[in-house]
Protein backbone atom coordinates (compact mmCIF):
# COMPACT_ATOMS: atom_id res chain seq x y z
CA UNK A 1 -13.40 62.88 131.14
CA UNK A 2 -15.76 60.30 129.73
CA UNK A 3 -16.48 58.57 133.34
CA UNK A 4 -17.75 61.76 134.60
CA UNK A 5 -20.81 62.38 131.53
CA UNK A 6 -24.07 61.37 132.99
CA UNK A 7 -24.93 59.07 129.80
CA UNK A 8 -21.70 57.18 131.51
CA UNK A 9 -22.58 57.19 134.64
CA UNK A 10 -25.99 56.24 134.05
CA UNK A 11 -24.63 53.18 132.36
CA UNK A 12 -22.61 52.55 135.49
CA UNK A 13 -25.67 52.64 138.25
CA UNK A 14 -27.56 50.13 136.18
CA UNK A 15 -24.19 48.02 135.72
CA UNK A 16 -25.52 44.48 135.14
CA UNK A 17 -23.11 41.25 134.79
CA UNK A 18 -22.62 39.97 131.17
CA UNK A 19 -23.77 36.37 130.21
CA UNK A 20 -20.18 34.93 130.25
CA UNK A 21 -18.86 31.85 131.14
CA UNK A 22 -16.41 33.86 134.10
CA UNK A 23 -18.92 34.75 136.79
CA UNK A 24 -20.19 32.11 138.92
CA UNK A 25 -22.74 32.74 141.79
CA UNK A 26 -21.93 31.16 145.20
CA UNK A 27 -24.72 30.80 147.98
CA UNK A 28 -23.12 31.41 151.60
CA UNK A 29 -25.21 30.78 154.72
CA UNK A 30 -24.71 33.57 157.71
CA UNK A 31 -26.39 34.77 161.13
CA UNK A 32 -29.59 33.08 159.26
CA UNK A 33 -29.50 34.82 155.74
CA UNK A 34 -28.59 33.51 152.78
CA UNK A 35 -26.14 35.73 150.75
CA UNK A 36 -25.84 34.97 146.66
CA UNK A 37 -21.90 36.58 145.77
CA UNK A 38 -21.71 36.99 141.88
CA UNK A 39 -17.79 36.48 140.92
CA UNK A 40 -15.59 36.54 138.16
CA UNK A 41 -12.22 35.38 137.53
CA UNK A 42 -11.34 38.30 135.80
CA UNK A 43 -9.57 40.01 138.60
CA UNK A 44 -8.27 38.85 141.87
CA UNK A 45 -10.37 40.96 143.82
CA UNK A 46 -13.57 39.65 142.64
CA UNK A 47 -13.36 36.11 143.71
CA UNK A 48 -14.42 34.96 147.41
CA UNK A 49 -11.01 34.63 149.00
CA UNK A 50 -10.86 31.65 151.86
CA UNK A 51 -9.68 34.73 154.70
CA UNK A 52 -13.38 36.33 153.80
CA UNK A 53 -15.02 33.17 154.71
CA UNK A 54 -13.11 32.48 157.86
CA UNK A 55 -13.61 36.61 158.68
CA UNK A 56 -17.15 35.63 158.30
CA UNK A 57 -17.50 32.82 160.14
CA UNK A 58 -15.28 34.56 162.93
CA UNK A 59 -17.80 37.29 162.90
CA UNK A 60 -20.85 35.35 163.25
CA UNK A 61 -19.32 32.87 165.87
CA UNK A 62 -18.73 35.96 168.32
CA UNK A 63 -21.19 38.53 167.69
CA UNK A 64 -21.21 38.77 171.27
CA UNK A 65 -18.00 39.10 172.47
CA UNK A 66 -17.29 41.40 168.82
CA UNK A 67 -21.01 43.56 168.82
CA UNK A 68 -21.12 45.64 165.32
CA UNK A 69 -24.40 46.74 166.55
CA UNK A 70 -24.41 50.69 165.27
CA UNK A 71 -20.30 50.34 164.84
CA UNK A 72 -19.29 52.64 161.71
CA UNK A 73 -16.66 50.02 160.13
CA UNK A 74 -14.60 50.58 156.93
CA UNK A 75 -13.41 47.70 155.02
CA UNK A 76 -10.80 48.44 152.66
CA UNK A 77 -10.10 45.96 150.05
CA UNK A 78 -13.70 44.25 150.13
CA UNK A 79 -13.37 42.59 147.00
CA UNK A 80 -16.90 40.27 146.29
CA UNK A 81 -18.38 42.36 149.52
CA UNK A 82 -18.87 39.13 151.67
CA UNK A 83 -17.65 40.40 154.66
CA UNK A 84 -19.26 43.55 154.61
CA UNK A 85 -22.79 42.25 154.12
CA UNK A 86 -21.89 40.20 156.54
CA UNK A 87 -21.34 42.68 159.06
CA UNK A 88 -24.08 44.64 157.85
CA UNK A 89 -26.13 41.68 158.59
CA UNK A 90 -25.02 41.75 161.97
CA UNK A 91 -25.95 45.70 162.68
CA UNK A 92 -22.42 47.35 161.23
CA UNK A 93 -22.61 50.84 159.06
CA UNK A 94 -20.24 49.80 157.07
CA UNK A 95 -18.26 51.33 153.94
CA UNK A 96 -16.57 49.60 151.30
CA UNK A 97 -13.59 50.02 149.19
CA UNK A 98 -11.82 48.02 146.23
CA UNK A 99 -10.03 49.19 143.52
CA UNK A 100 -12.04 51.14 140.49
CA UNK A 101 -11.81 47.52 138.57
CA UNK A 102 -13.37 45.77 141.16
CA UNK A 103 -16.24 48.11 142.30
CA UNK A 104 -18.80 47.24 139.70
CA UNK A 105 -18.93 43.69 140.93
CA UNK A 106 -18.86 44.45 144.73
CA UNK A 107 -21.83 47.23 144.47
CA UNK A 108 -23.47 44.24 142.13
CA UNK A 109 -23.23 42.33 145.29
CA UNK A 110 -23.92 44.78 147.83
CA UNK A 111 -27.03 45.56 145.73
């Protein structure tokens, strides 16, 4: 199939956004870093979603009581990648999942 020639994927590892007026960068705060989240309103799952932020916030507030510290965790559905950078902030392996249309702007982020 066409995804799988290397001239493809090539084009996919150095995936860049477009100039376009549908991304938007958002600056969040969390255990001390500062985390820039590209989105676009193109698809639903690459938009910061208020249950990411609280997840976040949740995850920061009780890093004690909830230690990631070396935890393998798998977030399915990551959409922008917010929470996972968030929990590999605070010392999570973590792995994560969206659907195909989504990926290119959560490994942007990741990245």
């Amino acid at each position: 199939s066409l995804t799988d020639s290397p001239v493809t994927l090539k084009i996919l590892q150095n995936w860049v956004p477009r100039v376009s007026h549908y991304f938007d960068k958002e600056h969040y705060t969390y255990v001390g870093h500062q985390i820039v989240i590209q989105e676009s309103i193109e698809h639903f799952g690459a938009v910061v979603w208020p249950g990411a932020l609280a997840l976040s916030q949740y995850l920061e507030s009780n890093q004690e009581q909830f230690n990631l510290k070396d935890k393998k965790v798998l977030e399915i559905g990551a959409g922008t990648g917010l929470v996972s950078i968030v929990a590999c902030i605070l010392g999570a392996y973590v792995t994560a999942t969206d659907l195909p249309e989504v990926l290119e702007n959560l490994s942007y982020n990741i990245s």
